[in-house]
Protein backbone atom coordinates (compact mmCIF):
# COMPACT_ATOMS: atom_id res chain seq x y z
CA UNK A 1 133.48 118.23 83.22
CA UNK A 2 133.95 115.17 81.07
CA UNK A 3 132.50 111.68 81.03
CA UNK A 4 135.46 109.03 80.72
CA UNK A 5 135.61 105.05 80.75
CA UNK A 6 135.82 104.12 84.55
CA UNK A 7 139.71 102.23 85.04
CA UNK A 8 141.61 99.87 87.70
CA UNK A 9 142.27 103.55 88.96
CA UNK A 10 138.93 104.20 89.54
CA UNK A 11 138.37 101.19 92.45
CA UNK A 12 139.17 102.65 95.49
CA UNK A 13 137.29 105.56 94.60
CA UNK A 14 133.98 103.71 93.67
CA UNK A 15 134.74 101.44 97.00
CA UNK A 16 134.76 104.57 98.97
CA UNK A 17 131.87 106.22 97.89
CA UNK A 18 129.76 102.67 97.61
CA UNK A 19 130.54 102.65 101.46
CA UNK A 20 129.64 106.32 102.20
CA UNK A 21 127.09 106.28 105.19
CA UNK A 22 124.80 108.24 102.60
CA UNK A 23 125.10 105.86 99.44
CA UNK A 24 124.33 102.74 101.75
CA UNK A 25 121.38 104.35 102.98
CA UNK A 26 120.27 105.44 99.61
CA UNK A 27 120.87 102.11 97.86
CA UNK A 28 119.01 98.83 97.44
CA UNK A 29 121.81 96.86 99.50
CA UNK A 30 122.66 98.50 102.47
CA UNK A 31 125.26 96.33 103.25
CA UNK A 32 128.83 97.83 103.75
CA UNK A 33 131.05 96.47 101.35
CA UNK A 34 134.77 94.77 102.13
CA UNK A 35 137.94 95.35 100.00
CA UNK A 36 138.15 92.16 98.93
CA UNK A 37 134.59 91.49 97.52
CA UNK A 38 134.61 94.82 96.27
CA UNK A 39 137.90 94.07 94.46
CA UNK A 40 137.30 91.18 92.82
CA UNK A 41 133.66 92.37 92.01
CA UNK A 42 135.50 95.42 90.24
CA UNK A 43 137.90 93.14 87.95
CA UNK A 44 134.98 91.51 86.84
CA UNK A 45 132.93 94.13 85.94
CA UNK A 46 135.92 95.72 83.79
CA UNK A 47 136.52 92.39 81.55
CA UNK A 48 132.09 92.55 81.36
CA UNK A 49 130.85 93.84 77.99
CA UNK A 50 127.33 94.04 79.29
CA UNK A 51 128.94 96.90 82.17
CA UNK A 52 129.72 99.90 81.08
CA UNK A 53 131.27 101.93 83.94
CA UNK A 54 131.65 106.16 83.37
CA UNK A 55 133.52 108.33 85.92
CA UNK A 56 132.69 112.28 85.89
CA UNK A 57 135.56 114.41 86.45
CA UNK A 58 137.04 118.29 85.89
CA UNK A 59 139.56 118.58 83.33
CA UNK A 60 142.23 118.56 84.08
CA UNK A 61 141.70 116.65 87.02
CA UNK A 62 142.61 118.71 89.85
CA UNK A 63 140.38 117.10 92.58
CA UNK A 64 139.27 113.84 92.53
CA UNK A 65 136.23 112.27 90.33
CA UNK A 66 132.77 113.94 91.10
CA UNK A 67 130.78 111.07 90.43
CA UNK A 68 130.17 107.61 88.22
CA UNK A 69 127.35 106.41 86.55
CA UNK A 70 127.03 102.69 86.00
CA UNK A 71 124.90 101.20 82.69
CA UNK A 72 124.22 97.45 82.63
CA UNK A 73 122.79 96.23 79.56
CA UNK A 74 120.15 93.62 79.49
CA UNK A 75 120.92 90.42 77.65
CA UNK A 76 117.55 89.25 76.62
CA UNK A 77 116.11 93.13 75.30
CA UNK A 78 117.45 96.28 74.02
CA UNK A 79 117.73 98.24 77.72
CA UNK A 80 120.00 99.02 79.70
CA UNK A 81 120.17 99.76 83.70
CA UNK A 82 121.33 103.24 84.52
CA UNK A 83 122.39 103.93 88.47
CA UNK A 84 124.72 106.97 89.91
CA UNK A 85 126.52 107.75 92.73
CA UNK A 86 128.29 111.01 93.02
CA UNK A 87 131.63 111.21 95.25
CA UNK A 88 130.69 112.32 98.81
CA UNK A 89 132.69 115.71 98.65
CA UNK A 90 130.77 116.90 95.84
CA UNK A 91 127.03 116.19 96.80
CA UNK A 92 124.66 118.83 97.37
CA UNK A 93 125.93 120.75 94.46
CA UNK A 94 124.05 120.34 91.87
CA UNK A 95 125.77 118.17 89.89
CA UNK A 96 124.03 115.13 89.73
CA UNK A 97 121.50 115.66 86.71
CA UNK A 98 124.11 117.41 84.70
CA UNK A 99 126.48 113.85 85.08
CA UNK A 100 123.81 111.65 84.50
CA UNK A 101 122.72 113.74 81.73
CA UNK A 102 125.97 113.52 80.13
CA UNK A 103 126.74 110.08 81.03
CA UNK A 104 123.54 109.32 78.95
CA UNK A 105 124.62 111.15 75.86
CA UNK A 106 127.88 108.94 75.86
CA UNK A 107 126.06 105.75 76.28
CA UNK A 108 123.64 106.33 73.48
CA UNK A 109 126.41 106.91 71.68
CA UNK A 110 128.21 104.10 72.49
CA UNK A 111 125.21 101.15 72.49
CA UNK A 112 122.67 102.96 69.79
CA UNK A 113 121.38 99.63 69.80
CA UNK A 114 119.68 100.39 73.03
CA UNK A 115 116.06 101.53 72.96
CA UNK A 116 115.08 101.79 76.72
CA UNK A 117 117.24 102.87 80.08
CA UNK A 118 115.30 102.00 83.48
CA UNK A 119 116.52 102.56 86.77
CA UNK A 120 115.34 101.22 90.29
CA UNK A 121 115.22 103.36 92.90
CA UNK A 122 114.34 103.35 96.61
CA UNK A 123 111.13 105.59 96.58
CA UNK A 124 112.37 107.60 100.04
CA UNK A 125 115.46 108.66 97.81
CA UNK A 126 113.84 111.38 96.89
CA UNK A 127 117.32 113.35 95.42
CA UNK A 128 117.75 111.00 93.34
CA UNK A 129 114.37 110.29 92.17
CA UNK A 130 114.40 113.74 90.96
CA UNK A 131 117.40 113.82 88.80
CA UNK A 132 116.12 110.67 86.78
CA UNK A 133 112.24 112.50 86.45
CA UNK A 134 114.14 115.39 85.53
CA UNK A 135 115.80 113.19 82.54
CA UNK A 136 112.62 112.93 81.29
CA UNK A 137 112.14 108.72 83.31
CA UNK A 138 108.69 108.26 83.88
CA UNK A 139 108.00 106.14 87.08
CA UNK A 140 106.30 102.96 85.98
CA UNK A 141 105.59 100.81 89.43
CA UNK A 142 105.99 100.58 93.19
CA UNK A 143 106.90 97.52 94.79
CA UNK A 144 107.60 97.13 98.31
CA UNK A 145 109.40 100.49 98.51
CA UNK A 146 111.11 100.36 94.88
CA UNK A 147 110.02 102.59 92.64
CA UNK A 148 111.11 101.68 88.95
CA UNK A 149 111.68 103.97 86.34
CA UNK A 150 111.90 104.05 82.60
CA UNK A 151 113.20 106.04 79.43
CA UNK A 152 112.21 105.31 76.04
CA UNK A 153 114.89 105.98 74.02
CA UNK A 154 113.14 105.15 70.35
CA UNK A 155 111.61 108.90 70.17
């Protein structure tokens, strides 16, 4: 598996899964997403410095991506947000800690400038909540539902 920069190939893929019955329970917004917000939303985030977009995929490709991990860095300190989302046909197979894992290694990489990674998640996501403990984030607070997460990056 390799970690690559998300591209304008990547949209429909990301609008699918975003829209996945699963995902939209999972998520903060709930909301199904249309086409057209979804579209423009996705031209924006490419041209955004502050977005970093990765897509997880088998090399070659044979099959299509296994998942994405999204990193928005924070403009007033030296964090970043980290979310996932894996592609629907490849949940439940243990591949979600190994792709956020990696996705991690190539940010750091990337932004060594960054010294913390949080992430907010829905504290009945339990799945998920396990993949970032299993990173090594340490839950910091609950707030009506929301637990929120952190990594200190520095040690």
């Amino acid at each position: 598996m390799v970690i690559r920069n998300a591209g304008i190939e990547d949209s429909r893929y990301l609008f699918e899964w975003r829209n996945d019955p699963n995902t939209r329970n999972a998520s903060l917004n709930t909301d199904e997403i249309h086409w057209e917000d979804h579209e423009k939303w996705y031209l924006s985030v490419l041209k955004n410095p502050k977005v970093v977009i990765y897509i997880a995929e088998d090399i070659p490709a044979e099959s299509s991506p296994r998942g994405m991990c999204r990193f928005i860095l924070s403009d007033e300190t030296n964090s970043a947000e980290v979310s996932i989302n894996l592609n629907p046909e490849h949940r439940g197979k243990g591949l979600a800690q190994s792709i956020l894992h990696d996705a991690i290694e190539v940010f750091t990489q990337q932004h060594p400038q960054v010294l913390e990674l949080t992430a907010t998640i829905r504290a009945e996501n339990l799945p998920s909540m396990k993949i970032f403990v299993s990173e090594n984030f340490v839950p910091q607070r609950t707030h009506d539902g929301v637990v929120q997460l952190n990594l200190d990056l520095k040690g």
